[in-house]
C-alpha atoms as a PDB file:
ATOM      1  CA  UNK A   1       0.000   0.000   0.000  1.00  0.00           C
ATOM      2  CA  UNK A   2       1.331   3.392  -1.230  1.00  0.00           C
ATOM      3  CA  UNK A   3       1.665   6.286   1.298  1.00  0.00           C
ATOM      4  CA  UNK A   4       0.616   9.597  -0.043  1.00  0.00           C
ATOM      5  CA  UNK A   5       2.962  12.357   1.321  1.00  0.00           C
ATOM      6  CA  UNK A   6       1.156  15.459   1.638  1.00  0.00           C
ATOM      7  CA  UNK A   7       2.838  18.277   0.345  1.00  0.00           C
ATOM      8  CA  UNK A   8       2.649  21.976   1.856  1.00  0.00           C
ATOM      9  CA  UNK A   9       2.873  25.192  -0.006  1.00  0.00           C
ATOM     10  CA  UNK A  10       4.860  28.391   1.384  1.00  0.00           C
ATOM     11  CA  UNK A  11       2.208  29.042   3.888  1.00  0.00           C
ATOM     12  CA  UNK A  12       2.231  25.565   5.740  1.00  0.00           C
ATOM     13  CA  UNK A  13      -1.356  24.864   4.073  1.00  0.00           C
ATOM     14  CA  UNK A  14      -1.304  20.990   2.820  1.00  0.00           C
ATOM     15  CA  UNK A  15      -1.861  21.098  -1.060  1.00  0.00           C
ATOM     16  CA  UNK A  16      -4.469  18.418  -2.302  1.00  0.00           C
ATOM     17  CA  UNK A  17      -2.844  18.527  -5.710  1.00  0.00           C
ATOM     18  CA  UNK A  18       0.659  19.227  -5.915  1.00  0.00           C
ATOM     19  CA  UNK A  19       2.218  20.105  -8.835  1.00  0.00           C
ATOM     20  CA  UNK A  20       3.327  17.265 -10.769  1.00  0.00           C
ATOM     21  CA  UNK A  21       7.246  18.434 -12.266  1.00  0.00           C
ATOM     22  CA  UNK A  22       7.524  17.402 -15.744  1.00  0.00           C
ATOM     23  CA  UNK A  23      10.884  16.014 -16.847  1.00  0.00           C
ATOM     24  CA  UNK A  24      10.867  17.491 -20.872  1.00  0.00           C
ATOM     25  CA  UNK A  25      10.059  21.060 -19.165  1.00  0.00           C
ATOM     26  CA  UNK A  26      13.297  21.146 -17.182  1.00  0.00           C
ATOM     27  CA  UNK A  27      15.339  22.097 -20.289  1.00  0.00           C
ATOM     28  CA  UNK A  28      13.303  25.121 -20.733  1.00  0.00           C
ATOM     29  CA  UNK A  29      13.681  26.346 -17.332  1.00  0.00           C
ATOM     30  CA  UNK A  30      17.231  25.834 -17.462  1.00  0.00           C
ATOM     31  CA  UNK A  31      17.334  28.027 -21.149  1.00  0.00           C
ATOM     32  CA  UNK A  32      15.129  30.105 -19.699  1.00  0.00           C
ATOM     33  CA  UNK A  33      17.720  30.404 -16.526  1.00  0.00           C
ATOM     34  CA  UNK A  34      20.859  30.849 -18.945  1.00  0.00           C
ATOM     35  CA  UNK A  35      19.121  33.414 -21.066  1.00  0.00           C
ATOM     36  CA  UNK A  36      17.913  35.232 -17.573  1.00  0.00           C
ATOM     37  CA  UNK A  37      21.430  35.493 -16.219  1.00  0.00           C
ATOM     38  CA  UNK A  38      22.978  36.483 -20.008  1.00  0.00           C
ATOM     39  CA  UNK A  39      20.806  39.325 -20.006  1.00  0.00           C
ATOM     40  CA  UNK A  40      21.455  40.555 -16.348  1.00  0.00           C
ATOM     41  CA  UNK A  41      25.276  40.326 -16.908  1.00  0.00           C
ATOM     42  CA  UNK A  42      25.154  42.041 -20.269  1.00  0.00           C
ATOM     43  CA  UNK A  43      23.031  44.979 -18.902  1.00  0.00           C
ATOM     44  CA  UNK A  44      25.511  45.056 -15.556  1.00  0.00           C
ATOM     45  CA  UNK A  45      28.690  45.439 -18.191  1.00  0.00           C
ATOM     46  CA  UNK A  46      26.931  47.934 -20.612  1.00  0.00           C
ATOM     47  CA  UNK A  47      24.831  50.138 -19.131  1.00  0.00           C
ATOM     48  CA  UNK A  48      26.540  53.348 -18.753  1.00  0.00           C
ATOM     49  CA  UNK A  49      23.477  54.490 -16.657  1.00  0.00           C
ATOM     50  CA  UNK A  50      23.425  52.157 -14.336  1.00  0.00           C
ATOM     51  CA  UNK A  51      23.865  52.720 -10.801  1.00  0.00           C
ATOM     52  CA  UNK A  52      25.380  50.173  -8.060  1.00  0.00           C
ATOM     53  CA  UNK A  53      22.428  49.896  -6.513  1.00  0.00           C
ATOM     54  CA  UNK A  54      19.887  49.551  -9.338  1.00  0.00           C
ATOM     55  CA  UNK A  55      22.805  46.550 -10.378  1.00  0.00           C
ATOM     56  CA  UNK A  56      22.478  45.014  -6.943  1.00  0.00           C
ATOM     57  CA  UNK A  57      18.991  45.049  -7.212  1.00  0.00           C
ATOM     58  CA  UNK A  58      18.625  43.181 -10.450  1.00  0.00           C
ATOM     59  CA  UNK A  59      21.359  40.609  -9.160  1.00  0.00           C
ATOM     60  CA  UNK A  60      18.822  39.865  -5.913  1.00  0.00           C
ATOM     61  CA  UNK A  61      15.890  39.572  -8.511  1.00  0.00           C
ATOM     62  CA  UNK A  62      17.735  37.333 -10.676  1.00  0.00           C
ATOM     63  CA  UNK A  63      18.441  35.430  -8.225  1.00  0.00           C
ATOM     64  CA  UNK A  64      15.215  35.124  -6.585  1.00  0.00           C
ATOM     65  CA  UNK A  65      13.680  34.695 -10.385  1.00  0.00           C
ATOM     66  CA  UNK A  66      16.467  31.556 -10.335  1.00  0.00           C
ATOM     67  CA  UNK A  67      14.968  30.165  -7.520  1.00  0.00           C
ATOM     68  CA  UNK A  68      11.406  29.989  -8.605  1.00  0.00           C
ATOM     69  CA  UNK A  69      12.855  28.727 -11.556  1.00  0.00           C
ATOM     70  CA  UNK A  70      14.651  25.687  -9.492  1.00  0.00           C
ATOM     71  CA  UNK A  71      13.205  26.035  -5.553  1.00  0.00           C
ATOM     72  CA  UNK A  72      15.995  24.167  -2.950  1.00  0.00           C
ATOM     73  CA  UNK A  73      18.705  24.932  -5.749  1.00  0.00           C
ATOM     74  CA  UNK A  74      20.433  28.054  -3.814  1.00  0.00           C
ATOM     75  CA  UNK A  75      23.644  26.374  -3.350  1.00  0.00           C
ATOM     76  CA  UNK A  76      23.983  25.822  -7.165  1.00  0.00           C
ATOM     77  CA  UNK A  77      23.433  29.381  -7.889  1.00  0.00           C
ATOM     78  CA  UNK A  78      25.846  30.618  -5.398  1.00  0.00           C
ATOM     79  CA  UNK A  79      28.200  28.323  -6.998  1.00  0.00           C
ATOM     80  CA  UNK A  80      27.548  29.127 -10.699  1.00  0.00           C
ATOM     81  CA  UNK A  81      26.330  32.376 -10.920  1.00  0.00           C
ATOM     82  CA  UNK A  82      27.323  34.291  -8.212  1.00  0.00           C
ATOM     83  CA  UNK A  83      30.814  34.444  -8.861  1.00  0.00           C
ATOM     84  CA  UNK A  84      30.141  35.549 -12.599  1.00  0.00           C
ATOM     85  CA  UNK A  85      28.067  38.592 -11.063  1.00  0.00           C
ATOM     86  CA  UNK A  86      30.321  39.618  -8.667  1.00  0.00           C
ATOM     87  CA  UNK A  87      32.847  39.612 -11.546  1.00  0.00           C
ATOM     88  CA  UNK A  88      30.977  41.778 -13.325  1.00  0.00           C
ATOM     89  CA  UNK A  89      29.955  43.730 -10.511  1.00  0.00           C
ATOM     90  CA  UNK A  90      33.640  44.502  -9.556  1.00  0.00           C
ATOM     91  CA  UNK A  91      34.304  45.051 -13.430  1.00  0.00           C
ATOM     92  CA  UNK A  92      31.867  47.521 -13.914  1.00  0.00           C
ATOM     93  CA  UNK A  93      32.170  49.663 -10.604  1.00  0.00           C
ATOM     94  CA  UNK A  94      35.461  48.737  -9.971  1.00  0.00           C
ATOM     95  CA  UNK A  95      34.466  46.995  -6.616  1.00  0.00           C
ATOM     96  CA  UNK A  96      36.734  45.416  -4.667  1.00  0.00           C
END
């Protein structure tokens, strides 16, 4: 006999249906992801309008946009992205 595991959304509240994931959408989060983080880095290293803080703020949404994208995956972005945007962070603003 089969358990069924309830499953809770961000408030606690059991869900009756949870999402089911579907495998063959994965690699269209993930371009979706890539493409994400392209744009972010490109407008970081181009905009000549751009302030620091307008730049920090679209690295935090990117982020949290990556996340919704992939939900328990914050170690793999820390790993994979944010080194690139601090990169180009430091690069553009000449951080240290």
């Amino acid at each position: 006999m089969e358990q069924n595991k309830a499953e809770f959304n961000e408030r606690g509240v059991p869900m009756e249906n949870p999402p089911v994931e579907d495998p063959l959408d994965e690699p269209r989060r993930l371009r979706r992801l890539q493409l994400m983080m392209s744009l972010v880095m490109q407008v970081i290293a181009q905009d000549p309008k751009l302030t620091v803080e307008e730049a920090s703020q679209m690295v935090a949404d990117a982020r949290r946009a990556a996340l919704a994208l992939f939900p328990g995956k914050e170690l793999a972005f820390d790993l994979l992205y944010r080194p690139r945007l601090q990169r180009v962070m430091r690069e553009r603003f000449r951080m240290q």
